[in-house]
C-alpha atoms as a PDB file:
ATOM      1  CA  UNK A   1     -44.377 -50.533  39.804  1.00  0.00           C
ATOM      2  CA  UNK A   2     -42.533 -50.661  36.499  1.00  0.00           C
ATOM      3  CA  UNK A   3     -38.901 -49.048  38.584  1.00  0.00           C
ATOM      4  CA  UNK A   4     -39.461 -51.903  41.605  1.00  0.00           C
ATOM      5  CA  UNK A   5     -39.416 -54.787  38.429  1.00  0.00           C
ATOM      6  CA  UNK A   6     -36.640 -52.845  37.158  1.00  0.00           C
ATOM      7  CA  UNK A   7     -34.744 -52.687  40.122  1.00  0.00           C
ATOM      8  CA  UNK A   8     -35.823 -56.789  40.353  1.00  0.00           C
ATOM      9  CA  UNK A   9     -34.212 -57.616  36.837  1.00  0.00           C
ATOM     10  CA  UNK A  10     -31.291 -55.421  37.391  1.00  0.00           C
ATOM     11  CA  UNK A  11     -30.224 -57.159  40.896  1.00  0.00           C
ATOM     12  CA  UNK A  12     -28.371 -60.463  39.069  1.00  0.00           C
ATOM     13  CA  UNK A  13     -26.920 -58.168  36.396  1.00  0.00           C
ATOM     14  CA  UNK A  14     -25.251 -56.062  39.283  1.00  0.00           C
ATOM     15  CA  UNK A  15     -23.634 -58.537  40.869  1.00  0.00           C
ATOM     16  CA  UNK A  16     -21.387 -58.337  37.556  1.00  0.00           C
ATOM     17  CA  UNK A  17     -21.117 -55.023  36.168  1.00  0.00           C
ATOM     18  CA  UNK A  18     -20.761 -53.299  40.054  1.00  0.00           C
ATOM     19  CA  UNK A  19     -17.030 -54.644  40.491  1.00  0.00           C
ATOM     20  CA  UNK A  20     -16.792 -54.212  37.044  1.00  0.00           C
ATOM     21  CA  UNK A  21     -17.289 -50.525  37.373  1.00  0.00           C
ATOM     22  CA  UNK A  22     -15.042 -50.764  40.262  1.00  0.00           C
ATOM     23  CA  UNK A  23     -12.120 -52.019  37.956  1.00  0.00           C
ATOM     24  CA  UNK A  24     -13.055 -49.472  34.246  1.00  0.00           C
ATOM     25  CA  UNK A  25     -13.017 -46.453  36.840  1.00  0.00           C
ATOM     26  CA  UNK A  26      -9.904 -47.429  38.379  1.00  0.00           C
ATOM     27  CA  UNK A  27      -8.364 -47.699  34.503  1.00  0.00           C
ATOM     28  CA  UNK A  28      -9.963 -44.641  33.434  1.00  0.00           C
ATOM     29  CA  UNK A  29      -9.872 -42.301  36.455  1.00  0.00           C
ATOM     30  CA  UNK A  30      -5.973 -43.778  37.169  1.00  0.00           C
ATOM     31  CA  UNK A  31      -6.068 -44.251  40.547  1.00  0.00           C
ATOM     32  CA  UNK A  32      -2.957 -44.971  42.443  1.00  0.00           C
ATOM     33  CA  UNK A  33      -0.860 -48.241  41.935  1.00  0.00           C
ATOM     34  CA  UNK A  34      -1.682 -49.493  45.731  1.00  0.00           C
ATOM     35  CA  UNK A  35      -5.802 -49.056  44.636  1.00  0.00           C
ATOM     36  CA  UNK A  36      -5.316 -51.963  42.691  1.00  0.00           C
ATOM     37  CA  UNK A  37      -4.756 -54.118  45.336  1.00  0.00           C
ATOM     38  CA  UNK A  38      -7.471 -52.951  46.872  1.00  0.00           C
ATOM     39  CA  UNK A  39      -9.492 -53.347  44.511  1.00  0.00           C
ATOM     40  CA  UNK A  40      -8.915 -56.963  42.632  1.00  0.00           C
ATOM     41  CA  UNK A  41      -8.807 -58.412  46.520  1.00  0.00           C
ATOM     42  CA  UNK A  42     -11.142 -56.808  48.838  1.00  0.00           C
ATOM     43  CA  UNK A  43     -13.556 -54.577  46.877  1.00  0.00           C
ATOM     44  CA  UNK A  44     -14.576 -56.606  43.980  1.00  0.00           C
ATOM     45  CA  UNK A  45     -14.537 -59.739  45.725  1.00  0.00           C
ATOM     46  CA  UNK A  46     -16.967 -58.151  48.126  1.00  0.00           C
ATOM     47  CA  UNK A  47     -19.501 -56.230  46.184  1.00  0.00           C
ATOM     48  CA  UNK A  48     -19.961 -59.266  44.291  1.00  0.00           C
ATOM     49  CA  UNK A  49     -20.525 -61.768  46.768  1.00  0.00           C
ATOM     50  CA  UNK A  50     -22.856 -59.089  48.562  1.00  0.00           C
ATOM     51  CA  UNK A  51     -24.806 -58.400  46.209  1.00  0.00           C
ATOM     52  CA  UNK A  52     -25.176 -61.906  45.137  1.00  0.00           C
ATOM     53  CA  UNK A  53     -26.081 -62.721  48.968  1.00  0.00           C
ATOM     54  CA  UNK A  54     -28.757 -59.787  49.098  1.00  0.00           C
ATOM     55  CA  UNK A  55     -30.040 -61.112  45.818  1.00  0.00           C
ATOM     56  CA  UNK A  56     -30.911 -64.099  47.136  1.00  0.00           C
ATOM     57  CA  UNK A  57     -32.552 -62.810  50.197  1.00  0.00           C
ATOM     58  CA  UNK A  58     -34.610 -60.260  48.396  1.00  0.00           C
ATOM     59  CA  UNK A  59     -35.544 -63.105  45.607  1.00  0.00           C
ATOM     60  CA  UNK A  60     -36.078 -65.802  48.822  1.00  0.00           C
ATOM     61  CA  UNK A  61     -39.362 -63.365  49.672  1.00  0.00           C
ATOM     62  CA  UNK A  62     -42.769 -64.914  48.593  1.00  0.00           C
ATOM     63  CA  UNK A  63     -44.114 -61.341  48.038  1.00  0.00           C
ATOM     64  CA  UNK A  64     -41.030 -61.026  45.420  1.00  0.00           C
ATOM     65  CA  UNK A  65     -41.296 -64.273  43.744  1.00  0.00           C
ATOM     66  CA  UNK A  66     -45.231 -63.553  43.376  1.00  0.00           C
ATOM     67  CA  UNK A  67     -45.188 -59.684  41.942  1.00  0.00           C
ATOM     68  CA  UNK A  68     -41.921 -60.011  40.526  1.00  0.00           C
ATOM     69  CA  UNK A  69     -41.075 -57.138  41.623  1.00  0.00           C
ATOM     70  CA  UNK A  70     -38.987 -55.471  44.698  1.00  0.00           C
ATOM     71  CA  UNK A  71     -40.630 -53.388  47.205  1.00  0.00           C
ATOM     72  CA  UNK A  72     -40.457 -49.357  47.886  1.00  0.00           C
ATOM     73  CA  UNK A  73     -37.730 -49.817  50.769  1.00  0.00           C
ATOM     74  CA  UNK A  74     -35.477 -52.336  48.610  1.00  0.00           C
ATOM     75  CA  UNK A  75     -35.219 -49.843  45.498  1.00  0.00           C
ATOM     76  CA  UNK A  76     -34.264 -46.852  48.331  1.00  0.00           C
ATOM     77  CA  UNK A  77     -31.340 -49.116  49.708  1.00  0.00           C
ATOM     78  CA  UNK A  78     -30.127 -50.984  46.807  1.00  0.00           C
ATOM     79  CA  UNK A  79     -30.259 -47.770  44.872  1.00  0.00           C
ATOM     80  CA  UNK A  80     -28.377 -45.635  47.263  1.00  0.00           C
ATOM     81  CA  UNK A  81     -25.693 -48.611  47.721  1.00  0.00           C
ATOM     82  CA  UNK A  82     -25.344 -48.802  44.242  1.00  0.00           C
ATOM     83  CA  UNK A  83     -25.430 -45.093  43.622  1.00  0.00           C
ATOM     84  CA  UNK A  84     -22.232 -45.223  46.298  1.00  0.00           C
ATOM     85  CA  UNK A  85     -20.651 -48.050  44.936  1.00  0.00           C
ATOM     86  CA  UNK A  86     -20.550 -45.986  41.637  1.00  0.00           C
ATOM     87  CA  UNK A  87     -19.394 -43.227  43.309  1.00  0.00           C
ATOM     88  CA  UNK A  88     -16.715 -45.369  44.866  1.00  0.00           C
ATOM     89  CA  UNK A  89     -15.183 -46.322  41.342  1.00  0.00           C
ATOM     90  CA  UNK A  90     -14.606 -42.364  40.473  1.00  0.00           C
ATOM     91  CA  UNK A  91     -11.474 -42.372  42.781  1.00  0.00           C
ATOM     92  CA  UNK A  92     -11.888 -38.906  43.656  1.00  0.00           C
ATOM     93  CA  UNK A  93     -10.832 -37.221  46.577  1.00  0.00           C
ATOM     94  CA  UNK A  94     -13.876 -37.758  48.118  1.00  0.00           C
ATOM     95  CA  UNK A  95     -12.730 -41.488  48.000  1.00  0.00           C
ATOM     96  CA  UNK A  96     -12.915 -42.424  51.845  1.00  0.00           C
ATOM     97  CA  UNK A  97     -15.928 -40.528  52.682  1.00  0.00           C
ATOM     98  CA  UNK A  98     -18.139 -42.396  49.632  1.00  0.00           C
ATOM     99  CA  UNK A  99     -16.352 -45.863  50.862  1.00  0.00           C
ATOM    100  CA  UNK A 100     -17.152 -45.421  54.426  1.00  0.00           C
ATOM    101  CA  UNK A 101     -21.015 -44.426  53.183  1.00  0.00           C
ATOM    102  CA  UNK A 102     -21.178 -47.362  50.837  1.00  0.00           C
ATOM    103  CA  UNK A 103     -20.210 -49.812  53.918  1.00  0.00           C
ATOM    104  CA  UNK A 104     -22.867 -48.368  55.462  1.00  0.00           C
ATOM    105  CA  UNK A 105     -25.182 -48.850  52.995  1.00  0.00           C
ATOM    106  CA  UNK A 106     -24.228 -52.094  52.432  1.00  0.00           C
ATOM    107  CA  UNK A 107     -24.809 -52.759  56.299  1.00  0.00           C
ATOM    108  CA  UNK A 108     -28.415 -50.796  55.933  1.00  0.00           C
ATOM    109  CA  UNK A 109     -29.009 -53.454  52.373  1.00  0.00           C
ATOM    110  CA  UNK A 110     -28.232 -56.589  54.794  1.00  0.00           C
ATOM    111  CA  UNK A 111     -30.987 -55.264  57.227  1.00  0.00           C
ATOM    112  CA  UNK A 112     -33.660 -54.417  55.487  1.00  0.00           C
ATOM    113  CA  UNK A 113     -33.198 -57.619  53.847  1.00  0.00           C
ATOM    114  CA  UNK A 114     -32.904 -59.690  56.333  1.00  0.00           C
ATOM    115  CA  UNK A 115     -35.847 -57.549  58.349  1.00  0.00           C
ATOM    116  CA  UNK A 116     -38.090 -57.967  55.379  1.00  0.00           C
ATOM    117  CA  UNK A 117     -37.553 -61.567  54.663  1.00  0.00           C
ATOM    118  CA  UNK A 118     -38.279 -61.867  58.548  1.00  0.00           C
ATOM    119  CA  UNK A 119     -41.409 -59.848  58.139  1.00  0.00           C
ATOM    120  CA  UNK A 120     -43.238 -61.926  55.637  1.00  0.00           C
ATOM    121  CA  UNK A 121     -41.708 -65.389  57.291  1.00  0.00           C
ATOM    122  CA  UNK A 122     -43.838 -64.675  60.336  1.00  0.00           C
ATOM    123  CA  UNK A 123     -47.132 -63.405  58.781  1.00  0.00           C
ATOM    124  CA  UNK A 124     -50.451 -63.961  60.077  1.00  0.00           C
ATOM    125  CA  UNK A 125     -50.940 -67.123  58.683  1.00  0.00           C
ATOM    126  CA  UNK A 126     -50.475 -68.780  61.540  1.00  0.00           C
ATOM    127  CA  UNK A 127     -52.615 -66.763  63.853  1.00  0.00           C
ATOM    128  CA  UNK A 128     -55.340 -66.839  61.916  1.00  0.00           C
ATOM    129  CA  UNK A 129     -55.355 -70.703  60.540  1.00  0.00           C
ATOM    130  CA  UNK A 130     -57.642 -71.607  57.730  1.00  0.00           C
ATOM    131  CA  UNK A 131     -59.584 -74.407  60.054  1.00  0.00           C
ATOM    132  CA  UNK A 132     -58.023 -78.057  59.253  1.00  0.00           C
ATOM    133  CA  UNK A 133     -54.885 -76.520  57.951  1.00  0.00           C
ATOM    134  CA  UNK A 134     -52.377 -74.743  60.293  1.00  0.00           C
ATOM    135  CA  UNK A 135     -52.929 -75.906  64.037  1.00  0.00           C
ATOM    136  CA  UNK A 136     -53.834 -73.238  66.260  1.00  0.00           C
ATOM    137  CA  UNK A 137     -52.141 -72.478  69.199  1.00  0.00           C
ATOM    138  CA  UNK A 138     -55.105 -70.974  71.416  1.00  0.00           C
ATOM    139  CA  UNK A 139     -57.402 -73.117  72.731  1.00  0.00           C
ATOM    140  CA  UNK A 140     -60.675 -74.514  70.827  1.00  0.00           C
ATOM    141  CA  UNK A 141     -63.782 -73.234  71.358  1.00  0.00           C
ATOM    142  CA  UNK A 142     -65.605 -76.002  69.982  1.00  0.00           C
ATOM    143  CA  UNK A 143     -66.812 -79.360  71.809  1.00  0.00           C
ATOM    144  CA  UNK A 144     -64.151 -82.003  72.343  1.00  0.00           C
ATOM    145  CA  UNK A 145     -65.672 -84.333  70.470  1.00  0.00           C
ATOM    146  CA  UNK A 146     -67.764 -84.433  67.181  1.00  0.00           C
ATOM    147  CA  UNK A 147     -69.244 -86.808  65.266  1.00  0.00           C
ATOM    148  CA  UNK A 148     -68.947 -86.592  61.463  1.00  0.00           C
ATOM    149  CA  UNK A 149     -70.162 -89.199  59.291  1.00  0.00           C
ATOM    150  CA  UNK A 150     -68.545 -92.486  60.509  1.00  0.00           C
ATOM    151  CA  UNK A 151     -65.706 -91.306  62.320  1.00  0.00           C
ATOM    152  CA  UNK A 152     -65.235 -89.617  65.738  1.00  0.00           C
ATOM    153  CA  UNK A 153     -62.990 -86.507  65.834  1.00  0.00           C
ATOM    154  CA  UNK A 154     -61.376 -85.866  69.228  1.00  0.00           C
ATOM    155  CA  UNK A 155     -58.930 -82.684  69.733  1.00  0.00           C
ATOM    156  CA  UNK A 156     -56.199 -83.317  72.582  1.00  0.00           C
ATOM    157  CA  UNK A 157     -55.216 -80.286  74.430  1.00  0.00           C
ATOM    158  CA  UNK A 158     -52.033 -79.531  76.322  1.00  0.00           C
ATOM    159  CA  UNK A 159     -51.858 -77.734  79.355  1.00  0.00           C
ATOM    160  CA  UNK A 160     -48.467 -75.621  80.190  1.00  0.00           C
ATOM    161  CA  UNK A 161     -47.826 -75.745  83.978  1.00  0.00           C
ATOM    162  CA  UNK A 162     -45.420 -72.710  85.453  1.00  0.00           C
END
């Protein structure tokens, strides 16, 4: 538990120190003079607006908000895209292979963010109403009509004809 709120405070901070990596390993490892370009207008721009994007979905989950904390499959994704990303900024010659992995991890981030966020959107709470507060979908099993106090209740039904 204590690496998954880890992983939950560190998410805002790497939105800024990622593409800053990107730019102190370019100065320190001196990659060529065309990297630059590369770098101030496509990487940089892109890790941070990605990660600020997958913040937001991962921090959009109610399950997040409540524990504070990410889950297992968010610290495996984000932690292998980041690990990449990192690995990106060495500007080794292993350059294009760890670029063409962190895309794909970045791809892989996007999905299970978006598949999680879809996952707890469409919980049971709405098969299994709490009675007076979600309407149900099936069909009552109770009597049409009951009297409570003062006040008659009556439930309307549609039918669907195909």
């Amino acid at each position: 538990m204590a690496l998954r709120r880890a992983f939950y405070r560190w998410l805002v901070p790497a939105a800024f120190l990622l593409p800053l990596w990107l730019l102190v390993g370019y100065m320190v490892f001196q990659a060529n003079a065309w990297a630059i370009l590369w770098l101030l207008f496509l990487a940089m721009p892109s890790v941070f607006v990605g990660q600020l994007i997958f913040t937001l979905l991962v921090r959009s989950r109610p399950s997040v908000r409540r524990n504070r904390a990410v889950s297992a499959l968010d610290v495996a994704t984000f932690g292998t895209w980041h690990v990449l990303t990192i690995l990106v900024g060495l500007y080794s010659e292993w350059f294009p292979l760890f670029l063409t992995l962190a895309i794909i991890a970045g791809i892989g981030v996007l999905v299970s963010c978006m598949w999680q966020l879809w996952q707890e959107g469409t919980g049971s709470r709405y098969e299994t109403p709490v009675e007076g507060v979600f309407p149900s979908a099936r069909p009552s099993t109770r009597p049409h009509t009951q009297a409570t106090g003062s006040a008659d209740i009556f439930i309307v039904t549609e039918k669907h004809e195909s």
